[in-house]
N, C-alpha and C. Protein backbone atom coordinates (compact mmCIF):
# COMPACT_ATOMS: atom_id res chain seq x y z
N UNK A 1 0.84 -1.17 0.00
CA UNK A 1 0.00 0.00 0.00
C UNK A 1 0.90 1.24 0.00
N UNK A 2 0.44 2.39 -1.01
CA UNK A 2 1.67 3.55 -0.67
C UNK A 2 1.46 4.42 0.88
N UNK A 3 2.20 4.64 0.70
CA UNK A 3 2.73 5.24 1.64
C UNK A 3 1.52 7.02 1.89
N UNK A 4 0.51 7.34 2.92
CA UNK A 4 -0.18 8.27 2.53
C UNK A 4 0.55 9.70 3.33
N UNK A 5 -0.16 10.42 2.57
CA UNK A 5 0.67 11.77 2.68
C UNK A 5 -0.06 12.24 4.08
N UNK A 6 1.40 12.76 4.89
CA UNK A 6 1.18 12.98 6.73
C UNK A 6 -0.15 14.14 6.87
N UNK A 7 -0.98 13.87 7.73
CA UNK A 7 -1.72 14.92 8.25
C UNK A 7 -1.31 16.31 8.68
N UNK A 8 -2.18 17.31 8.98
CA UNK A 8 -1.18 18.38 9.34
C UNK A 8 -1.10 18.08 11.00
N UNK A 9 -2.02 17.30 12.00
CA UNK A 9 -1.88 17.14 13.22
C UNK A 9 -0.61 16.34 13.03
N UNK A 10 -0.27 14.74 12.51
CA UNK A 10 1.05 14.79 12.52
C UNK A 10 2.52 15.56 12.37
N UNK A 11 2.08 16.39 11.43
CA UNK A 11 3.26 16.99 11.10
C UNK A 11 3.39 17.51 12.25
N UNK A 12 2.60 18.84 12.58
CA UNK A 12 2.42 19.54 13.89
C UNK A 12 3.23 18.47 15.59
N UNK A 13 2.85 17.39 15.34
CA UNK A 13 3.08 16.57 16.62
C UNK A 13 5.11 16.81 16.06
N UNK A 14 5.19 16.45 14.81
CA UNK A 14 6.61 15.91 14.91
C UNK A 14 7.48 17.41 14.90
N UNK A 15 6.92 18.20 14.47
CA UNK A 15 7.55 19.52 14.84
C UNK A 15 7.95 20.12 16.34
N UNK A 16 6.59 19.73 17.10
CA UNK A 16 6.73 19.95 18.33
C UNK A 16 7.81 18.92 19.10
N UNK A 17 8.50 18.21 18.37
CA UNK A 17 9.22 16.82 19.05
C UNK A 17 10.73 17.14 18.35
N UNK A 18 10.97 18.27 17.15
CA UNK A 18 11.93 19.10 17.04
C UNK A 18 12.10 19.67 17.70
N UNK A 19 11.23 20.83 17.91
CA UNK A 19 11.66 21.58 18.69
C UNK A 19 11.72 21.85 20.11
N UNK A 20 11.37 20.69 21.04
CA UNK A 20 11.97 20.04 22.34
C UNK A 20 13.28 19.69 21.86
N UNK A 21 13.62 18.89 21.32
CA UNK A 21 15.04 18.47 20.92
C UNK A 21 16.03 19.46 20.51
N UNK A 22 15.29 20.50 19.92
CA UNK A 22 16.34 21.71 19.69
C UNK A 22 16.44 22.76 20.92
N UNK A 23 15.66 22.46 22.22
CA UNK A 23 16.45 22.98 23.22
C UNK A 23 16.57 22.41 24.12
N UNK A 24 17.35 21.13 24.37
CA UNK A 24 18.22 20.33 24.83
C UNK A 24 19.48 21.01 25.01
N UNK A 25 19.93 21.27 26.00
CA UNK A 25 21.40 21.90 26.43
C UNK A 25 22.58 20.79 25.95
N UNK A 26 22.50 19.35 26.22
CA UNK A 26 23.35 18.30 25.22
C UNK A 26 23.30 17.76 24.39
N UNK A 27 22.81 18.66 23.15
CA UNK A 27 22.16 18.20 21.77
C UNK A 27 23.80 18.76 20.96
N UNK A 28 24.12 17.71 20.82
CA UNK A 28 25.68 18.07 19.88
C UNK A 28 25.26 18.60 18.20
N UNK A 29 26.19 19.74 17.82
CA UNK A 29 25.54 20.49 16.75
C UNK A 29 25.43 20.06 15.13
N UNK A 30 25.95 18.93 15.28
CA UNK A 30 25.87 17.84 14.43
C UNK A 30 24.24 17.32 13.94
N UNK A 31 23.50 16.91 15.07
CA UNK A 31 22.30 16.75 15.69
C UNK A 31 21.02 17.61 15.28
N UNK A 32 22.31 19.01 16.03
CA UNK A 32 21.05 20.18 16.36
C UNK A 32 20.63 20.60 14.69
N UNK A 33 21.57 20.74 13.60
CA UNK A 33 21.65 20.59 12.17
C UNK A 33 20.43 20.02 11.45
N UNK A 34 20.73 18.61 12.04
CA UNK A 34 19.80 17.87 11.54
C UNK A 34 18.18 18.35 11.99
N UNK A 35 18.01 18.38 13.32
CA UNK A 35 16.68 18.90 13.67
C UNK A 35 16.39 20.22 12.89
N UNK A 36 17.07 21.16 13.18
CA UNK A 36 16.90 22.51 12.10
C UNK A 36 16.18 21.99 10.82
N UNK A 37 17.24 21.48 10.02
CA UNK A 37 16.47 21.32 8.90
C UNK A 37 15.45 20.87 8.36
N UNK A 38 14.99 19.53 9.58
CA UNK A 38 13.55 18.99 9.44
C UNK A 38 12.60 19.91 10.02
N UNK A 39 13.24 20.54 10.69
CA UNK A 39 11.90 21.69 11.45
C UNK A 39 11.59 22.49 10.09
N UNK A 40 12.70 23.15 9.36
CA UNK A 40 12.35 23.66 8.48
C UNK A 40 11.37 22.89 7.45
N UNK A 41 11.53 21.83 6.89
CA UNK A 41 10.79 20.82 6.23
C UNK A 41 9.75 21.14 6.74
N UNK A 42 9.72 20.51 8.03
CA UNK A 42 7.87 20.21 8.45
C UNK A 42 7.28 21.53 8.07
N UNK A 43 7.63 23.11 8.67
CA UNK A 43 6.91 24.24 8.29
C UNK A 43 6.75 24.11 7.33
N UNK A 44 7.45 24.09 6.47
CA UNK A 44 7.16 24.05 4.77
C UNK A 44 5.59 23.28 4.36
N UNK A 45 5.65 22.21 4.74
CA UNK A 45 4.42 21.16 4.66
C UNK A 45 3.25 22.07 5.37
N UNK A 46 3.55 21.90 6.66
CA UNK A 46 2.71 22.32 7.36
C UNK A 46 1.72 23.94 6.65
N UNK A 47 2.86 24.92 6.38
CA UNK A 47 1.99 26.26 5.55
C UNK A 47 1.61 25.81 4.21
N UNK A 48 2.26 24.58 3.97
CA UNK A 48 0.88 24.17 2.16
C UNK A 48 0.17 23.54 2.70
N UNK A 49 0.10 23.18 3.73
CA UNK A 49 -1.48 22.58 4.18
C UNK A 49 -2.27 23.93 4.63
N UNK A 50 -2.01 24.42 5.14
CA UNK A 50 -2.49 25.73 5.42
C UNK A 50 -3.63 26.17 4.61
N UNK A 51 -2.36 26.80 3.61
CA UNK A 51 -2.78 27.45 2.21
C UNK A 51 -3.50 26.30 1.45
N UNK A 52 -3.81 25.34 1.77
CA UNK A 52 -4.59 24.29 0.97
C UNK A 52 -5.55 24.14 1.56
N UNK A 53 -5.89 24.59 2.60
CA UNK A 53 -7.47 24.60 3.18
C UNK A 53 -7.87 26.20 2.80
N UNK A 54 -7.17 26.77 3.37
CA UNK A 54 -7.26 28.63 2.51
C UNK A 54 -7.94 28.24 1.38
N UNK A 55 -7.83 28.02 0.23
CA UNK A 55 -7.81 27.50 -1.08
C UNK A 55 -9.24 26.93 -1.40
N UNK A 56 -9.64 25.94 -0.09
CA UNK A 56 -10.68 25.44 -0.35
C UNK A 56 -11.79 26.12 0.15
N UNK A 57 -11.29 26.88 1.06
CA UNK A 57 -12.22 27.32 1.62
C UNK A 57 -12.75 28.45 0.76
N UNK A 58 -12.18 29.66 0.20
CA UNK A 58 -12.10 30.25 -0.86
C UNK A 58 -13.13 29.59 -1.85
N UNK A 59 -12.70 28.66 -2.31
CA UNK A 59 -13.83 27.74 -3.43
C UNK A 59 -15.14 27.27 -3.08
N UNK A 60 -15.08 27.19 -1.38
CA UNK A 60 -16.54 26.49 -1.11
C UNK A 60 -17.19 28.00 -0.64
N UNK A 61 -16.63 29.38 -0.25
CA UNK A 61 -17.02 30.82 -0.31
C UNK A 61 -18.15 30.85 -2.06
N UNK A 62 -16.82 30.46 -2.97
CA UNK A 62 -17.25 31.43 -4.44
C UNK A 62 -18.60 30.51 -4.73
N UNK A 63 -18.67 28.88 -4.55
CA UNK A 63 -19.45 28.07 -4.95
C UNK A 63 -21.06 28.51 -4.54
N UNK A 64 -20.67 28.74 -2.48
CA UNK A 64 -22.04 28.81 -2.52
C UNK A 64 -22.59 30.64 -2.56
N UNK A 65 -21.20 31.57 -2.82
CA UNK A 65 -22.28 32.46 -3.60
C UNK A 65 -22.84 32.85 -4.85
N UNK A 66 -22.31 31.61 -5.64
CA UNK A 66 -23.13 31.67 -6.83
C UNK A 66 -24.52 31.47 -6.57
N UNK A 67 -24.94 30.22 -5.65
CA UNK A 67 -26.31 29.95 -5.70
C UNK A 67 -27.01 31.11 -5.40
């Protein structure tokens, strides 16, 4: 089965589990690197989900003021 594309509550959960880890006082910066950049990732996802309910919502606005 493929693999389905993460929710935004997941994403949200694994962001929040970055950024505990990114203030860890013995997080070697090797580490801290790595978390950075997935934090960055997840936002990324996370604001096109955003903007992808924005979007719809917008469309279900124009739809029902046509009627």
């Amino acid at each position: 089965m493929p693999e389905s594309k993460p929710d935004y509550r997941r994403l949200r959960e694994e962001l929040d589990v970055v950024m505990t880890e990114l203030q860890r006082e013995d997080l070697d910066v090797d580490k801290a690197l790595e978390y950075y950049k997935r934090g960055l990732e997840l936002i990324r996802k996370l604001e096109k989900h955003l903007d992808d309910a924005e979007n719809k919502i917008q469309d279900i606005k124009t739809k029902f003021e046509q009627k």
